[in-house]
N, C-alpha and C. Protein backbone atom coordinates (compact mmCIF):
# COMPACT_ATOMS: atom_id res chain seq x y z
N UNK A 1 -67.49 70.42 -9.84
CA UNK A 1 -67.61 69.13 -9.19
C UNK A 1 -66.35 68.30 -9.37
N UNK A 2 -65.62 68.18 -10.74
CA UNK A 2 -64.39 67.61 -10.81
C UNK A 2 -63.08 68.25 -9.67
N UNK A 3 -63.48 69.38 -9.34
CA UNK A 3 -62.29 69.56 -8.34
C UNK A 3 -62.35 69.48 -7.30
N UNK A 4 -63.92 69.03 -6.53
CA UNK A 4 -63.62 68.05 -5.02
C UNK A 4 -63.34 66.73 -5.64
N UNK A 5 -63.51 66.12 -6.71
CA UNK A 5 -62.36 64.52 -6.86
C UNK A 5 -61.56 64.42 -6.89
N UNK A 6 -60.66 65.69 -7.30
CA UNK A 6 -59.91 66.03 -7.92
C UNK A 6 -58.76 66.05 -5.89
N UNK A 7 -59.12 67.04 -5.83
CA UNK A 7 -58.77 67.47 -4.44
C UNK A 7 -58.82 66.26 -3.07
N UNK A 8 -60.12 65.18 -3.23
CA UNK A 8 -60.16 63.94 -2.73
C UNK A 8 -59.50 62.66 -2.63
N UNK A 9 -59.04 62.82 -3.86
CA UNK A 9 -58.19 62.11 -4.61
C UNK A 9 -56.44 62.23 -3.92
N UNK A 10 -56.40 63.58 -4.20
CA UNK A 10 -55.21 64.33 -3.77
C UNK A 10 -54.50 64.09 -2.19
N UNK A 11 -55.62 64.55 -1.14
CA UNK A 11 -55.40 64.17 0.29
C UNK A 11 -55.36 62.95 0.34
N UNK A 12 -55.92 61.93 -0.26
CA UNK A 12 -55.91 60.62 0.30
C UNK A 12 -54.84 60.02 -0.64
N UNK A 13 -54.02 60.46 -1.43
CA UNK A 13 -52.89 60.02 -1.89
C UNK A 13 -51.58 60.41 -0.30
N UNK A 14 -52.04 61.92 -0.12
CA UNK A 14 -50.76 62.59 0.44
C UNK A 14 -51.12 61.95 2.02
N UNK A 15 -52.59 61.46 2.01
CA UNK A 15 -52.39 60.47 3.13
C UNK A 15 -52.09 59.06 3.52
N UNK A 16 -51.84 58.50 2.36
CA UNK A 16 -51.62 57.25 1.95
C UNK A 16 -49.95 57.07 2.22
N UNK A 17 -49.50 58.32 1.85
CA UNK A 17 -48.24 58.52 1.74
C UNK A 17 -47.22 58.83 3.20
N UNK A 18 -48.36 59.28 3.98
CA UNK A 18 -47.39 59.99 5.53
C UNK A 18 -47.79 58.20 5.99
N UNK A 19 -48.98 57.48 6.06
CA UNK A 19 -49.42 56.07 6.48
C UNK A 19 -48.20 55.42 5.99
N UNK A 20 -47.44 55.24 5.30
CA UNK A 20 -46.62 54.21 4.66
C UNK A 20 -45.61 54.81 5.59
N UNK A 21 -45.16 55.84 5.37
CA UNK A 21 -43.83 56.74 6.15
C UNK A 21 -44.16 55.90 7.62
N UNK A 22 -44.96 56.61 8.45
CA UNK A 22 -45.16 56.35 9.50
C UNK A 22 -45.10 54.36 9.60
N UNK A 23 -45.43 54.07 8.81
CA UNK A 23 -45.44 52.18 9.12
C UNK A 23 -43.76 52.20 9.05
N UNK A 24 -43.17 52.48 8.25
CA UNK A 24 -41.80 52.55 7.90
C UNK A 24 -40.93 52.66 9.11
N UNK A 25 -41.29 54.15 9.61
CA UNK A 25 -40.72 54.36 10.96
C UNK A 25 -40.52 53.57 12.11
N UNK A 26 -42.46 52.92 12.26
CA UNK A 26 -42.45 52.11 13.42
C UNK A 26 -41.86 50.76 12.92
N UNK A 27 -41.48 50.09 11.63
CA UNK A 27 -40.79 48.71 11.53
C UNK A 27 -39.28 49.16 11.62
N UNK A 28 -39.24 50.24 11.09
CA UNK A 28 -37.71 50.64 11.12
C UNK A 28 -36.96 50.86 12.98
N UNK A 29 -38.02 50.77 13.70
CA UNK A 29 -37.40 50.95 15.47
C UNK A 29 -37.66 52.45 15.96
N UNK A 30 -37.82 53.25 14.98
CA UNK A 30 -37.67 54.89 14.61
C UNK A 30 -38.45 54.71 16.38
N UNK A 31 -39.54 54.32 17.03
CA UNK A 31 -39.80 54.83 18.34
C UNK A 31 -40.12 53.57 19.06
N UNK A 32 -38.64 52.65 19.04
CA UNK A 32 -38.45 51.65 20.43
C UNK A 32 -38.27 52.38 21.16
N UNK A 33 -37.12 52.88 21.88
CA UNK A 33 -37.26 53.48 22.65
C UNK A 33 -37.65 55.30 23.03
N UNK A 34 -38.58 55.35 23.42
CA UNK A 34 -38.76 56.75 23.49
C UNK A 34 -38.89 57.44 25.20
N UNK A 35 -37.91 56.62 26.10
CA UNK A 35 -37.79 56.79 27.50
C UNK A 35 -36.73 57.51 27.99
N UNK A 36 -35.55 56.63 27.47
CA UNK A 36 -34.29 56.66 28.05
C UNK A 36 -33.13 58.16 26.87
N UNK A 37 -33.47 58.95 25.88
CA UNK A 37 -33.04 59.86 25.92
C UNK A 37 -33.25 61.19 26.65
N UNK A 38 -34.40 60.48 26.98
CA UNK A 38 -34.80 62.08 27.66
C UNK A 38 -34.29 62.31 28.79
N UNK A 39 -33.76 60.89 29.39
CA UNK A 39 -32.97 60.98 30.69
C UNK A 39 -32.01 60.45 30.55
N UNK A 40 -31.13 60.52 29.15
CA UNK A 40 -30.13 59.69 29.44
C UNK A 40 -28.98 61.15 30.04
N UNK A 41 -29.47 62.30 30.01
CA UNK A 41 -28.34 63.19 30.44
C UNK A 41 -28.11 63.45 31.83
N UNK A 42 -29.31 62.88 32.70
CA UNK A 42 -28.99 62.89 34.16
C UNK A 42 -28.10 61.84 34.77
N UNK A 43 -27.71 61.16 33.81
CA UNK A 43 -27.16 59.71 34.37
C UNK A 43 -25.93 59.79 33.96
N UNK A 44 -24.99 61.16 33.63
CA UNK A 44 -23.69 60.84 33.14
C UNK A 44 -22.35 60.34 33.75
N UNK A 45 -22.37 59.14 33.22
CA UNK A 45 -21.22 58.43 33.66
C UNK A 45 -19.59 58.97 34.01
N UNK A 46 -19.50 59.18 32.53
CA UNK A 46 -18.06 59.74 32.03
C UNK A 46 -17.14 61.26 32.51
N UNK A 47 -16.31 61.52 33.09
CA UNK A 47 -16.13 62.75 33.86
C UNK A 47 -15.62 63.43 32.28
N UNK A 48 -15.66 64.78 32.76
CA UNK A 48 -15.61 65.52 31.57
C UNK A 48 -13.81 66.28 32.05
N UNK A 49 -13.72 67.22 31.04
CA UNK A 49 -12.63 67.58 31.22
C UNK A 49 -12.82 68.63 32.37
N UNK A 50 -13.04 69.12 32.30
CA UNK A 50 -13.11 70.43 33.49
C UNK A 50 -13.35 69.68 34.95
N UNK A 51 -13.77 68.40 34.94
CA UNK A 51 -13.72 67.76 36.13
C UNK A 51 -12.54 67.25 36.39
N UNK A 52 -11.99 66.69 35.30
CA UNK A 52 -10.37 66.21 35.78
C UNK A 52 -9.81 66.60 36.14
N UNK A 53 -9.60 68.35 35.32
CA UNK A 53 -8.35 69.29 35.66
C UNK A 53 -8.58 69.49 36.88
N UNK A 54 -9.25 69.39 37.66
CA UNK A 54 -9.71 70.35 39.26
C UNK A 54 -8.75 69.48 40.09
């Protein structure tokens, strides 16, 4: 019986622990934006080299 408290105890520490991470992330900005990388490669501005030389 001591080692489902034991074990209860355990997950809700190691879940206590990803909850803090995760708050961390979202005050830290970690997913303001989650739009514009996924397309920021269709939109390239800047000519590359192999475009110049031509």
């Amino acid at each position: 019986m001591s080692v489902i408290f034991l074990l209860i105890s355990a997950s809700t520490l190691v879940a206590g622990i990803f909850l803090v991470a995760f708050l961390w992330a979202v005050r830290s900005g970690q997913y303001d934006d989650d739009r514009s990388p996924a397309v920021r490669i269709l939109s390239d501005d800047t000519p590359t080299e192999a475009t110049e030389n031509k």
